[in-house]
N, C-alpha and C. Protein backbone atom coordinates (compact mmCIF):
# COMPACT_ATOMS: atom_id res chain seq x y z
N UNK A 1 1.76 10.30 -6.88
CA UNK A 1 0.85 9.47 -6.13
C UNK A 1 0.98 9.78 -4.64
N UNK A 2 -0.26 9.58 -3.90
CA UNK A 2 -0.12 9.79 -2.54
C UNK A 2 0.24 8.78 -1.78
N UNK A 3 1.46 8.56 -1.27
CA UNK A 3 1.69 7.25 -0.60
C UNK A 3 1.37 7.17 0.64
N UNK A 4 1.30 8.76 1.10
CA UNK A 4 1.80 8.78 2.99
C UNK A 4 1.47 9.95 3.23
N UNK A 5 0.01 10.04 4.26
CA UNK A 5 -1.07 11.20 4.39
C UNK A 5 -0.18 11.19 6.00
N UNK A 6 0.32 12.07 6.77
CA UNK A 6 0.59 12.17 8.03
C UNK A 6 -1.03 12.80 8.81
N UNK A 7 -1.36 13.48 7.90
CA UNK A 7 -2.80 14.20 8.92
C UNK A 7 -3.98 13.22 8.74
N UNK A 8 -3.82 12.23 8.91
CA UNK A 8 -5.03 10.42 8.73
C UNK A 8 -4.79 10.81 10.34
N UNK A 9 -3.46 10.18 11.26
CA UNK A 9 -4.13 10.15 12.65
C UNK A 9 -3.83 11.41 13.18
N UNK A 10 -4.76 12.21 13.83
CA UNK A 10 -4.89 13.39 14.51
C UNK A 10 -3.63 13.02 15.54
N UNK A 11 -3.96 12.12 16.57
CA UNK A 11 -3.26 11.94 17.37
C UNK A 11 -1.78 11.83 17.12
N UNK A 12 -1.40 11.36 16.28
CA UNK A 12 0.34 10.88 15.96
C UNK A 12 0.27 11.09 14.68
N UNK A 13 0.74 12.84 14.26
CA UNK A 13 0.29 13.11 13.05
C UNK A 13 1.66 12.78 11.90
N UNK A 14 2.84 12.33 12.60
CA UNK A 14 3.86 12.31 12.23
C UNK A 14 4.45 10.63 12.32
N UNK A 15 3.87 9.86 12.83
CA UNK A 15 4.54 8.54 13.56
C UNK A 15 3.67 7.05 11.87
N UNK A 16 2.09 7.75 11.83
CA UNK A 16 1.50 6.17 11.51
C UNK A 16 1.54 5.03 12.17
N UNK A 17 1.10 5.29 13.40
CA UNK A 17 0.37 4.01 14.21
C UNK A 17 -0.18 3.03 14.31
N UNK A 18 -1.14 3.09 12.91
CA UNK A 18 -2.00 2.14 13.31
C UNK A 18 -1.35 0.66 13.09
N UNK A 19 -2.14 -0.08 14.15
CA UNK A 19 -1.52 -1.47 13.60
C UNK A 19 -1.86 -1.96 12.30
N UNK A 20 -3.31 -1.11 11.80
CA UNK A 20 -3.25 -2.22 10.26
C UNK A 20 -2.49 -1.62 9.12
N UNK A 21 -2.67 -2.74 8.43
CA UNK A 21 -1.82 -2.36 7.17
C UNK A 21 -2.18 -2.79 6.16
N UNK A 22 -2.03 -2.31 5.17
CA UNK A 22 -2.61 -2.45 3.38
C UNK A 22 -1.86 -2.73 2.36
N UNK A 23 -2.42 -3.38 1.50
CA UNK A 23 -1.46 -3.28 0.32
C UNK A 23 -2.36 -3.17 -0.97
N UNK A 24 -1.45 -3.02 -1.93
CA UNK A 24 -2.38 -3.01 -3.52
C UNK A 24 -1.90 -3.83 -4.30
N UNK A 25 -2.80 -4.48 -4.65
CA UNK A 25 -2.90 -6.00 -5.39
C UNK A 25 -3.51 -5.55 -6.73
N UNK A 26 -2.85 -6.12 -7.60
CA UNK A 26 -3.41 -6.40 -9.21
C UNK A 26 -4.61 -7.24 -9.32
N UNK A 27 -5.51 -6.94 -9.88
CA UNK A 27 -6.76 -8.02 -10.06
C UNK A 27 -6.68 -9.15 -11.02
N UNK A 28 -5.90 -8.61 -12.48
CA UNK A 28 -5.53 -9.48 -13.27
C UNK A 28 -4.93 -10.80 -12.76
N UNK A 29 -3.79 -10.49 -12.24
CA UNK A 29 -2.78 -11.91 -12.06
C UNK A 29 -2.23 -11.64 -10.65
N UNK A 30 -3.22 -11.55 -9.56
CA UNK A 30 -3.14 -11.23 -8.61
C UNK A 30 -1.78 -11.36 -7.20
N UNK A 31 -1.21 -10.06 -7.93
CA UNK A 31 0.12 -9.94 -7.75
C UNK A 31 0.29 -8.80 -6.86
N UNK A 32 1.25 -8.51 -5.87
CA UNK A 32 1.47 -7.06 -4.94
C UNK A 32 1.83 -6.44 -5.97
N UNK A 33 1.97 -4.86 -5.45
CA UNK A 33 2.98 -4.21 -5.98
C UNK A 33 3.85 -3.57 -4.64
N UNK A 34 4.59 -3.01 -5.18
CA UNK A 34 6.08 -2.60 -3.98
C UNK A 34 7.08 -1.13 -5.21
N UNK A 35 7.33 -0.67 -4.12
CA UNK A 35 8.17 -0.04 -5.17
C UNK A 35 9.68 -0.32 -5.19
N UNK A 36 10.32 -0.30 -6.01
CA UNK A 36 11.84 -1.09 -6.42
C UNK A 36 13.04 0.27 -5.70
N UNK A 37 13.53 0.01 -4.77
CA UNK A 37 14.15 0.81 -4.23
C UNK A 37 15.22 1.24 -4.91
N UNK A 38 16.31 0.73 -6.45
CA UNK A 38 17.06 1.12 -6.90
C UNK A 38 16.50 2.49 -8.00
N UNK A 39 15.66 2.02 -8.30
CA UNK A 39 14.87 3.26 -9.57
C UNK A 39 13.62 3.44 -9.28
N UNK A 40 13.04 3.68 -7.64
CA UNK A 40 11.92 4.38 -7.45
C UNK A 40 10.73 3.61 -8.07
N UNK A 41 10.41 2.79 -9.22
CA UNK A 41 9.48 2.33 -9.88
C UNK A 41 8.49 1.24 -9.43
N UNK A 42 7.58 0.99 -9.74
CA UNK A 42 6.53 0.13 -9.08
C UNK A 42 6.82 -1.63 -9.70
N UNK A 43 7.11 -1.99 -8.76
CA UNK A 43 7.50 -3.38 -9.15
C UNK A 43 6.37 -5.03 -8.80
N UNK A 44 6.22 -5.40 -9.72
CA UNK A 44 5.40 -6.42 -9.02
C UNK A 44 5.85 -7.48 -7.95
N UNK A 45 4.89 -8.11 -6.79
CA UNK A 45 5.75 -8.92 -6.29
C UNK A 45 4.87 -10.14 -5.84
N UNK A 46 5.12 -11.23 -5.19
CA UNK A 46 4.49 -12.75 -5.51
C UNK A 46 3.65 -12.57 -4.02
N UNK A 47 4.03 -12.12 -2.49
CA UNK A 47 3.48 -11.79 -1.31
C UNK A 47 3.10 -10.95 -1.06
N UNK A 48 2.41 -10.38 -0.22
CA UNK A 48 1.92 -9.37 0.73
C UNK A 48 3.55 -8.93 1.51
N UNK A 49 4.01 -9.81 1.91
CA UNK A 49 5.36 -9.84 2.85
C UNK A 49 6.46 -8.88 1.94
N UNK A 50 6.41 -9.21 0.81
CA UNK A 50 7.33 -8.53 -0.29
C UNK A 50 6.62 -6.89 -0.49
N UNK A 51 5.57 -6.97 -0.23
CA UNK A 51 4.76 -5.46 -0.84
C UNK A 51 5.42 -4.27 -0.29
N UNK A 52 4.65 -3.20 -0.73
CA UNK A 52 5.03 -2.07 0.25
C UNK A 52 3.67 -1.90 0.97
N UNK A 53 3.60 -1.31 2.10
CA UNK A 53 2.73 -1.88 2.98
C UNK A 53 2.11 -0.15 3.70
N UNK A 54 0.97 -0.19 3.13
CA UNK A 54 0.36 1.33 3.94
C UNK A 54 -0.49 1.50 5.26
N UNK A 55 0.12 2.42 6.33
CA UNK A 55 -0.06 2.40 7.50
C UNK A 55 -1.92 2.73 7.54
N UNK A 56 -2.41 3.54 6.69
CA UNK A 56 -3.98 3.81 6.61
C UNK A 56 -4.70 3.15 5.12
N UNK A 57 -6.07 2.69 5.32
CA UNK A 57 -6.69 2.22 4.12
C UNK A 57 -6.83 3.83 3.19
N UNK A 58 -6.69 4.72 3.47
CA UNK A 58 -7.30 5.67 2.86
C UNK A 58 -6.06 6.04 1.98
N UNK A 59 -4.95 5.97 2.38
CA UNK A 59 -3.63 5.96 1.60
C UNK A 59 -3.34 5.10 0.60
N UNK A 60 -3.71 3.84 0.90
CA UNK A 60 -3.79 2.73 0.19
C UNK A 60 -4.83 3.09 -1.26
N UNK A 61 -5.74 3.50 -0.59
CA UNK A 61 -7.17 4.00 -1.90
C UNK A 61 -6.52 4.64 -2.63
N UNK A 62 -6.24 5.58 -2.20
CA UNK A 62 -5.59 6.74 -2.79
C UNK A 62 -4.71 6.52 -3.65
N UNK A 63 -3.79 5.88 -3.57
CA UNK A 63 -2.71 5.04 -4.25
C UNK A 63 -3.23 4.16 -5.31
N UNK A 64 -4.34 3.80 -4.97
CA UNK A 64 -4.96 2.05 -6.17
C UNK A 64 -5.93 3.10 -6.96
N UNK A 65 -6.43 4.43 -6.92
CA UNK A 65 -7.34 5.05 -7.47
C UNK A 65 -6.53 6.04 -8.39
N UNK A 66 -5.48 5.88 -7.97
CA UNK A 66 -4.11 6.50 -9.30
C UNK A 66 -3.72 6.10 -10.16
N UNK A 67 -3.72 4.88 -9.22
CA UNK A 67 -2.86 3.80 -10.50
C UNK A 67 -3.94 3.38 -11.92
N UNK A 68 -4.91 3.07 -11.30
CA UNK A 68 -6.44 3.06 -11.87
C UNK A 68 -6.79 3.66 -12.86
N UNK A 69 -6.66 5.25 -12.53
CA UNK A 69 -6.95 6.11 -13.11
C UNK A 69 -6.00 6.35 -14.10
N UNK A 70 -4.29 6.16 -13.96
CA UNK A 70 -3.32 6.51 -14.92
C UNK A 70 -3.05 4.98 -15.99
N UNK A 71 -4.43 4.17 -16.06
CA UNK A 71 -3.74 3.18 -16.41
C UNK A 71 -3.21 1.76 -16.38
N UNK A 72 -2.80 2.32 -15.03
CA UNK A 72 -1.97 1.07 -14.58
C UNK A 72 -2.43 -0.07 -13.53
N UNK A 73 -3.45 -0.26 -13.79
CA UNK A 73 -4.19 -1.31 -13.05
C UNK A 73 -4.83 -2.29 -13.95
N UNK A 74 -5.95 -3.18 -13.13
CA UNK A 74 -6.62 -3.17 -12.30
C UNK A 74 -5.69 -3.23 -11.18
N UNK A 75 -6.15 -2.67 -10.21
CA UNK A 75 -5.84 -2.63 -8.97
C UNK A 75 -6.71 -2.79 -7.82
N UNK A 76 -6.96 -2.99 -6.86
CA UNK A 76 -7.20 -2.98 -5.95
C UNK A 76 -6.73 -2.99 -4.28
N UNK A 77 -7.22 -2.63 -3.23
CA UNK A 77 -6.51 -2.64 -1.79
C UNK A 77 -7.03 -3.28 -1.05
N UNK A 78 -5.98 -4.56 -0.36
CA UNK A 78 -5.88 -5.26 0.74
C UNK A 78 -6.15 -5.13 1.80
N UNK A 79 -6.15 -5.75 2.72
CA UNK A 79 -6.12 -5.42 4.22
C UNK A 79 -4.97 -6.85 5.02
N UNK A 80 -3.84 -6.19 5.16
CA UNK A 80 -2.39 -7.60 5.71
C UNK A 80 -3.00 -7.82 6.79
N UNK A 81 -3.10 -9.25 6.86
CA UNK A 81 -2.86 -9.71 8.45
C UNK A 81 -2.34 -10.58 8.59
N UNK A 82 -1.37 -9.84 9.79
CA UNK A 82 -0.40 -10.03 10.64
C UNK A 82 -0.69 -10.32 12.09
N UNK A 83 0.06 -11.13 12.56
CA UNK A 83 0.58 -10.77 14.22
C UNK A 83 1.28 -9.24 14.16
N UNK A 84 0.75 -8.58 15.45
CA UNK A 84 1.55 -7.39 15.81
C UNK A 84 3.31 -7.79 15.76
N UNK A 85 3.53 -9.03 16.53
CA UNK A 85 4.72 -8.40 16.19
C UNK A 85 5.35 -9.17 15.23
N UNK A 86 4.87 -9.16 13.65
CA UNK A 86 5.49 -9.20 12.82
C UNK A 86 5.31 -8.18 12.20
N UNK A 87 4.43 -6.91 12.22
CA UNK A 87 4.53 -5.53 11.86
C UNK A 87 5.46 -4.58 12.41
């Protein structure tokens, strides 16, 4: 799966800047997903705050159009909002 496109901002092709941020939500039982840092695997979770959180919508797509496609959805992508500085 594509989690993390560095060539999205021309400008900071290495950093992911932007202030917004995304996530992918289950449609069924409208739940995040995140991935489980002990075994790599996609874990469900109850917040946005808990999710894993993508710096571009197009990464995010990319990601919910996999999962989609392999299966493992419904899925769909968010848009978090936050105060800046809780990002």
């Amino acid at each position: 799966m594509h989690f993390w496109a560095p060539d999205i901002d021309p400008a900071h092709p290495m950093e992911c800047t932007q202030a917004e941020r995304y996530a992918v939500r289950r449609l069924d039982n409208a739940r995040f997903l995140t991935i489980n840092p002990e075994d790599q695997r996609l874990q469900e979770v109850g917040s946005a705050a808990e999710a894993y959180l993508f710096h571009t919508h197009e990464a995010a797509l990319r990601a919910a159009q996999d999962l989609n496609q392999n299966g493992l959805g419904p899925v769909d992508v968010v848009k978090v909002e936050w105060e800046p500085a809780q990002l």
